[in-house]
Protein backbone atom coordinates (compact mmCIF):
# COMPACT_ATOMS: atom_id res chain seq x y z
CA UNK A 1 -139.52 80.37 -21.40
CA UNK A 2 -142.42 77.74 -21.81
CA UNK A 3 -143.71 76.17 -18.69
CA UNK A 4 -142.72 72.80 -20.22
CA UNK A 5 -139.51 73.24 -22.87
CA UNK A 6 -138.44 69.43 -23.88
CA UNK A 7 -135.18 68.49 -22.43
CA UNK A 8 -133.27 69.07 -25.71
CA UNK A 9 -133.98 72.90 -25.49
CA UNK A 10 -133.30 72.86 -21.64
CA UNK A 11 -130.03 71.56 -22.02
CA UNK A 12 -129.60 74.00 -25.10
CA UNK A 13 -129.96 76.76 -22.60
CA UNK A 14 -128.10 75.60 -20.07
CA UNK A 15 -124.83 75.42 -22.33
CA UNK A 16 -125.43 78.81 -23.81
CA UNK A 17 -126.33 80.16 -20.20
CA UNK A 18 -123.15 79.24 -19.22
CA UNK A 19 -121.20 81.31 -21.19
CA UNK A 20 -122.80 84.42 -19.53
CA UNK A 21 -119.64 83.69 -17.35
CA UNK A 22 -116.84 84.53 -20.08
CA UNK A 23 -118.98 88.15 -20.13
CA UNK A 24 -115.94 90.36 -19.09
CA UNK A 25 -116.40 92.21 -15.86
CA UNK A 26 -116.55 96.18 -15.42
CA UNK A 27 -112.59 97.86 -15.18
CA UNK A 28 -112.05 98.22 -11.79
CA UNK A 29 -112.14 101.71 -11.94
CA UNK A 30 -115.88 101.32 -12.90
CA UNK A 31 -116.73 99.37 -10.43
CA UNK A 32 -115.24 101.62 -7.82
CA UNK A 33 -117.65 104.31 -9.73
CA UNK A 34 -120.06 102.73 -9.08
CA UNK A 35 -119.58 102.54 -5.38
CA UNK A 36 -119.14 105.84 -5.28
CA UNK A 37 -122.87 106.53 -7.18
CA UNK A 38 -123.95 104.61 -3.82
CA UNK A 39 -122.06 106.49 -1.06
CA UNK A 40 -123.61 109.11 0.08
CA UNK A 41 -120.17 110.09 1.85
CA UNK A 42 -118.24 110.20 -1.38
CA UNK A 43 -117.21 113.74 -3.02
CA UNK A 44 -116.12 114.92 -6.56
CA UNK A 45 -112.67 114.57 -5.39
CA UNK A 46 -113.00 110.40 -5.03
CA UNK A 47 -114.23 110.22 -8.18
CA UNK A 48 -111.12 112.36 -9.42
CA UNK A 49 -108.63 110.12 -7.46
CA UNK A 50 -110.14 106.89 -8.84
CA UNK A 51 -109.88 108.30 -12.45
CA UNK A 52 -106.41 108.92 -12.34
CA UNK A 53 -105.91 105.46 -12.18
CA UNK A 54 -107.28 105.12 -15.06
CA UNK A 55 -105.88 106.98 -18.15
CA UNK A 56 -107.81 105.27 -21.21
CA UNK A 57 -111.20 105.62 -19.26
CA UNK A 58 -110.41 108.97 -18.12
CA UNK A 59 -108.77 109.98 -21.73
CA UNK A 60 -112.67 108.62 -23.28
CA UNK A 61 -114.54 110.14 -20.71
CA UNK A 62 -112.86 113.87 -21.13
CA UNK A 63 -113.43 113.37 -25.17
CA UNK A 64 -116.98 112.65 -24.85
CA UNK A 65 -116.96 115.42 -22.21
CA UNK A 66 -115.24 117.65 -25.16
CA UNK A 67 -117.56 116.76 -28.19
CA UNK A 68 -120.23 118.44 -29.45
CA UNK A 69 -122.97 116.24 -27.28
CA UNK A 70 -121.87 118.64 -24.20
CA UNK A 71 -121.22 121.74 -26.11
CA UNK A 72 -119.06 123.41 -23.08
CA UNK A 73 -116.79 126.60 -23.92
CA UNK A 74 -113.52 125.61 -24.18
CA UNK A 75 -111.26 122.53 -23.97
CA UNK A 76 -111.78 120.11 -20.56
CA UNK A 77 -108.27 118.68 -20.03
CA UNK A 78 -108.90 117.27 -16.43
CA UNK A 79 -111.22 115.51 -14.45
CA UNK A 80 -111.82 118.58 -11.90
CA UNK A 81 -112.94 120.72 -14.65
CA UNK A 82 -114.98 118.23 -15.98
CA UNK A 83 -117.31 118.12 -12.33
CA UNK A 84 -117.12 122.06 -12.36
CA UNK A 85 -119.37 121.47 -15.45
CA UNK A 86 -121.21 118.42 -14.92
CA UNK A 87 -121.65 117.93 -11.13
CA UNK A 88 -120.36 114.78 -9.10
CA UNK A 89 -123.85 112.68 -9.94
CA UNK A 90 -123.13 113.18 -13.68
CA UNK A 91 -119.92 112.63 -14.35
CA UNK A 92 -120.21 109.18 -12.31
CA UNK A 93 -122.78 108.21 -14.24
CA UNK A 94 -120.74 109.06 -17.62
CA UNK A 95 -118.01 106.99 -16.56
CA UNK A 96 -120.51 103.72 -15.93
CA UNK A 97 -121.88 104.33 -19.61
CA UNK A 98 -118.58 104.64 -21.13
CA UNK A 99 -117.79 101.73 -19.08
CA UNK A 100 -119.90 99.27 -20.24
CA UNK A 101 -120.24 100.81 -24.17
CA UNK A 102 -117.03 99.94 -24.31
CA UNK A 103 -116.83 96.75 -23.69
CA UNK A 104 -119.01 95.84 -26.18
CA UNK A 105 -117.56 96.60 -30.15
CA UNK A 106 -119.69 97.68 -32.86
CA UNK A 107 -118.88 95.20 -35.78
CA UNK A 108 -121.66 96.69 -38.45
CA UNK A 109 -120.43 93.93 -40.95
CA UNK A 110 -122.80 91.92 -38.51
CA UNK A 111 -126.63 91.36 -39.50
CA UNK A 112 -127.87 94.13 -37.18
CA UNK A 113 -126.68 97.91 -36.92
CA UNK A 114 -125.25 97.89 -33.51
CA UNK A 115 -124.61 102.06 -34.11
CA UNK A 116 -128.83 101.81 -34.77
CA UNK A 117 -129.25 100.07 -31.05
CA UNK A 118 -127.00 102.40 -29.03
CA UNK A 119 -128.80 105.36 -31.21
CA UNK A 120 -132.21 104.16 -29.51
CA UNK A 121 -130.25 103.40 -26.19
CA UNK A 122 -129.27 106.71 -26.10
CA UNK A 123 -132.63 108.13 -27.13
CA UNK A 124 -134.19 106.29 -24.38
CA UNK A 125 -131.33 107.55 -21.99
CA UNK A 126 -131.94 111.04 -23.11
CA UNK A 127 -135.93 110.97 -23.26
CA UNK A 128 -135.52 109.03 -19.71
CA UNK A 129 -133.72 112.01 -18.21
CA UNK A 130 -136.04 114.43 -19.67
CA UNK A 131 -138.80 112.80 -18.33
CA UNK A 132 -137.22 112.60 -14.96
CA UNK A 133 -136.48 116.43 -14.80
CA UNK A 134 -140.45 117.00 -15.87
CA UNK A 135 -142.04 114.90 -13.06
CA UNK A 136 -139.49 115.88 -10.56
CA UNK A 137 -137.66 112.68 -9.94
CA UNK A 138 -134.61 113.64 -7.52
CA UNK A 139 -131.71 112.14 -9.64
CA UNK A 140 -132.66 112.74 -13.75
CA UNK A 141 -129.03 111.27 -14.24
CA UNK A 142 -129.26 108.36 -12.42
CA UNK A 143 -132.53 107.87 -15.31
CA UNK A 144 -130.24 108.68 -17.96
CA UNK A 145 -127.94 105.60 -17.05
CA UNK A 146 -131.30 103.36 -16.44
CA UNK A 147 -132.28 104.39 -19.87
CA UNK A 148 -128.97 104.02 -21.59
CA UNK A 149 -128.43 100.25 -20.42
CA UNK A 150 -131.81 99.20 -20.32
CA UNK A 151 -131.77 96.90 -23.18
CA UNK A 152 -128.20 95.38 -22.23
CA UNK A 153 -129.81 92.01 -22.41
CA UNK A 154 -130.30 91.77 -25.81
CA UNK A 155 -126.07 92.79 -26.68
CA UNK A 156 -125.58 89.63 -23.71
CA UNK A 157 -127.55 87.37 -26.10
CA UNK A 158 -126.03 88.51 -29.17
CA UNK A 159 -122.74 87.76 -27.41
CA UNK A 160 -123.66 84.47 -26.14
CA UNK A 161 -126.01 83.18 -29.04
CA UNK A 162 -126.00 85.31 -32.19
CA UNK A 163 -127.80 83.12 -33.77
CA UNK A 164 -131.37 83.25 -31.56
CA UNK A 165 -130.56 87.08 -31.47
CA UNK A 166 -130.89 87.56 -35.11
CA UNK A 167 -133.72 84.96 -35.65
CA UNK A 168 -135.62 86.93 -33.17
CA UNK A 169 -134.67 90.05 -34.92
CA UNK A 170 -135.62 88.74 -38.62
CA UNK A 171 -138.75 87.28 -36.84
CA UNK A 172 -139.71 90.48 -35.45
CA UNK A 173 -139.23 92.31 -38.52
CA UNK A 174 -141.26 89.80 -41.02
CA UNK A 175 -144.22 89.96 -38.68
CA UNK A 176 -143.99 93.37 -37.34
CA UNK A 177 -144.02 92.61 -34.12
CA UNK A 178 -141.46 93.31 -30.60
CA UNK A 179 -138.57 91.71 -29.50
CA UNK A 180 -140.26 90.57 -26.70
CA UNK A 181 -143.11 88.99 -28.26
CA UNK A 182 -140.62 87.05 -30.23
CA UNK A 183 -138.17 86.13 -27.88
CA UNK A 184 -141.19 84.99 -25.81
CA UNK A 185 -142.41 82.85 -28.63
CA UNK A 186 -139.23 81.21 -29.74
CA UNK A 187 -139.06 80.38 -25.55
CA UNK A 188 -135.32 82.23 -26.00
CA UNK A 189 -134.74 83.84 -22.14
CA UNK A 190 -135.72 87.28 -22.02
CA UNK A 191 -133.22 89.75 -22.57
CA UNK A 192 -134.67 91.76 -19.31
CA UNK A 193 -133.31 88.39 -17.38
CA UNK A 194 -130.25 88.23 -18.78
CA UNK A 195 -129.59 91.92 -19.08
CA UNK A 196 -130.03 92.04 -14.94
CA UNK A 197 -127.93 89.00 -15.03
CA UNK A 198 -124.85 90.90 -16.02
CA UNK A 199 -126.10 94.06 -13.80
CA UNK A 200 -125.74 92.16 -10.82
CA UNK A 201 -122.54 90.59 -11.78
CA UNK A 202 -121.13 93.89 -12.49
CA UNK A 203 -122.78 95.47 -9.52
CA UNK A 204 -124.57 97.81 -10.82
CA UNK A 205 -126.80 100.32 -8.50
CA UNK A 206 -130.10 98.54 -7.95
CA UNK A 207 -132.35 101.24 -9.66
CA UNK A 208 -130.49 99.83 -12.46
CA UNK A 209 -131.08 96.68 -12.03
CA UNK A 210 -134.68 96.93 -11.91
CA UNK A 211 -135.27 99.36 -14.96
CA UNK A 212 -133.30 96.88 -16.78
CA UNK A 213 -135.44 93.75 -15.96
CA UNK A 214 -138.85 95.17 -15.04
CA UNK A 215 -139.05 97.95 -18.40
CA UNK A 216 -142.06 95.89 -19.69
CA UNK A 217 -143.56 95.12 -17.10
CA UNK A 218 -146.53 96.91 -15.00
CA UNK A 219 -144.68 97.17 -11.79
CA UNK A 220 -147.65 98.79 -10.10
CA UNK A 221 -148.29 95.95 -7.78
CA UNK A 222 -145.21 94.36 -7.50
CA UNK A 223 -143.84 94.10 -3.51
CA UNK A 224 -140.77 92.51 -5.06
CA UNK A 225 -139.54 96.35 -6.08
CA UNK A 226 -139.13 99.20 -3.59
CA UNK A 227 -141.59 101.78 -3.64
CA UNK A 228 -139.07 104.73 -4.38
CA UNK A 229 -137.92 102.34 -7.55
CA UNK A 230 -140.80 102.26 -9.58
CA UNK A 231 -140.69 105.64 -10.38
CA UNK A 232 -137.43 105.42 -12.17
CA UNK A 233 -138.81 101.64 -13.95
CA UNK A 234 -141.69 103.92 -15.15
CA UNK A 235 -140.16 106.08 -16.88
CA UNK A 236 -137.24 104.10 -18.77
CA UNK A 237 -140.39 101.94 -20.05
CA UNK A 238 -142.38 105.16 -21.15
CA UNK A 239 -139.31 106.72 -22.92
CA UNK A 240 -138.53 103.38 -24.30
CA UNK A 241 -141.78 103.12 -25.84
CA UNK A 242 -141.30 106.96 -27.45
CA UNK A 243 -138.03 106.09 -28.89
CA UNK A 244 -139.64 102.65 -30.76
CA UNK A 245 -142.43 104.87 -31.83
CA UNK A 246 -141.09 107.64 -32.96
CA UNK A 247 -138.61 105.19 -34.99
CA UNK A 248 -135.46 106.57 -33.14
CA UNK A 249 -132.89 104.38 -33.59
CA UNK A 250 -133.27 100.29 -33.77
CA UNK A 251 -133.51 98.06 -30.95
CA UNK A 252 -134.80 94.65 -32.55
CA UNK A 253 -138.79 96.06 -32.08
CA UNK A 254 -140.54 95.93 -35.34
CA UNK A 255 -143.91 96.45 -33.51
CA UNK A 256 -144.11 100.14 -34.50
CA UNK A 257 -144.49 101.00 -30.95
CA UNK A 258 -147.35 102.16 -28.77
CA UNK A 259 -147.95 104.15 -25.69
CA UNK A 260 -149.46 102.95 -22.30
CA UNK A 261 -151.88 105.51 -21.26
CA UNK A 262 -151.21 104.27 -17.83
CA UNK A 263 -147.89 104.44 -17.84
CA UNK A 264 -148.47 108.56 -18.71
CA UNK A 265 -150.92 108.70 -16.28
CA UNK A 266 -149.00 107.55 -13.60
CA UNK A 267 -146.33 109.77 -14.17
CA UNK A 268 -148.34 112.94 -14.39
CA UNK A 269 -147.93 113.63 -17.96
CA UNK A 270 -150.23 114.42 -20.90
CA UNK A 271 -149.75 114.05 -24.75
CA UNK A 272 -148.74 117.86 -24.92
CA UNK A 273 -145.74 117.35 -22.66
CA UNK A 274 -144.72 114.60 -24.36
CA UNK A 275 -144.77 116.28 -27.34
CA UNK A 276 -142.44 118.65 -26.22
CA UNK A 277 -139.96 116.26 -25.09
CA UNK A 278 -139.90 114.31 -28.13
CA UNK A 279 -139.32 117.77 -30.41
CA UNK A 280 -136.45 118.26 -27.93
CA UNK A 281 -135.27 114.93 -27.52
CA UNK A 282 -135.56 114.99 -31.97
CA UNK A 283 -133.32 118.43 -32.38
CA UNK A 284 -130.92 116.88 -29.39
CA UNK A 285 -130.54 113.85 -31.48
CA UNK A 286 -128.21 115.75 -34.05
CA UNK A 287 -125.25 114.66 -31.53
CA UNK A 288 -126.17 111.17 -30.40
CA UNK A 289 -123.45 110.14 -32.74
CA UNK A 290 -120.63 112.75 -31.01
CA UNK A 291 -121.85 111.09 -28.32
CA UNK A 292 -121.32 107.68 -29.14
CA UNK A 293 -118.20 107.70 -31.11
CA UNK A 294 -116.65 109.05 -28.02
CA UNK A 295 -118.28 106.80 -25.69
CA UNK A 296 -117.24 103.34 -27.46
């Protein structure tokens, strides 16, 4: 926000901040996930036990696991099967995403295509995790859930005050330009704040956290962020910027998108590799919406 916002839009704030409270919290089931993503103890069978108690999460999780996004032979009717397939790190992860897409309904009778956001939230998940596999980062999943929920913020605003949401949207759109420029403009709090907001409050692993606040942002010389973190910040923010620019679903940027040749340097990558990704990311793509439907 501005360094000096008159009282009337500080107390504006403050009543609309407050209802980041009534944002539901993650099923307990999730949660326990989630723990689980952290423990370097836990085994595929803990994450099996903690699903059972869970039917409707478990029942979305095996029919995303079934649809054409996963393309395994063959009908997955438990949880064990499932990890045969997927591995422990995966399958936790899946059951965070499905988590938290389902808590928050598409209603396209709205003024912005919520099935166009989680189509570039899953582009950036999927780019993310490509990227991740290319430079060698040790957990390309754990990317793929820092991608998927990395603009969270902006669904917490539209929860809490549609109406800035959209005006930053319609903004953004008549003057080509990003959410963020907008949203910084209009003094609205950034959606990276308030999308960390709700990470913390539904404990979310800390890479998470920090690819969801610090994706535009040069974390280079920040000592707030662990070392081994930045990595992962790096490259949701370069396969963010991909997805806006290759016009891959809708996220609220109408700047047309452009690359930091830092950002690409620092990972080790060059505009032929990232070529490659995109085609792949492009043909994979075809079953974002598989993926999706079964998620929410």
């Amino acid at each position: 926000m501005a360094d000096s916002p008159d009282k009337t839009q500080i107390e504006r704030w403050r009543v609309v901040l407050e209802k980041l409270n009534d944002i539901p919290t993650l099923p307990i089931v999730a949660t326990k996930v989630t723990e689980l993503i952290n423990d370097p103890n836990s085994s595929s069978g803990d994450i099996a036990d903690v699903l059972k108690k869970d039917q409707v999460l478990t029942a979305k999780v095996l029919k995303l696991i079934n649809s054409p996004y996963y393309g395994i032979p063959g009908e997955v009717t438990d949880v064990k099967r499932a990890l045969a397939y997927l591995g422990f790190n995966t399958l936790a992860q899946l059951v965070l995403s499905v988590s938290v897409i389902s808590m928050f309904k598409s209603d396209e009778n709205s003024n912005f295509s919520m099935q166009a956001f989680w189509k570039h939230a899953l582009g950036t998940a999927m780019t993310s995790e490509a990227i991740a596999k290319k430079t060698g980062y040790p957990k390309p999943e754990e990317c793929f859930t820092c991608g998927l929920l990395h603009d969270i913020g902006k669904i917490v605003l539209y929860e809490i005050s549609p109406n800035d949401f959209i005006n930053i949207v319609r903004t953004a759109e008549r003057e080509k330009l990003s959410f963020t420029e907008v949203e910084r403009r209009l003094e609205v709090p950034a959606h990276g704040y308030l999308g960390e907001y709700i990470a913390n409050k539904w404990r979310l692993p800390m890479v998470i956290r920090m690819a969801i606040r610090y994706h535009h942002t040069d974390v280079t010389n920040m000592e707030t962020i662990l070392e081994s973190m930045k990595p992962a910040v790096r490259i949701v923010s370069l396969a963010n910027q991909l997805m806006v620019k290759e016009a891959i679903g809708y996220s609220g940027n109408a700047s047309g998108g452009q690359l930091s040749a830092d950002l690409v340097k620092q990972l080790g990558l060059d505009d032929k590799m990232l070529a490659m990704i995109v085609e792949k990311i492009k043909g994979d793509m075809d079953n974002a919406g598989s993926f999706l439907r079964s998620a929410a």
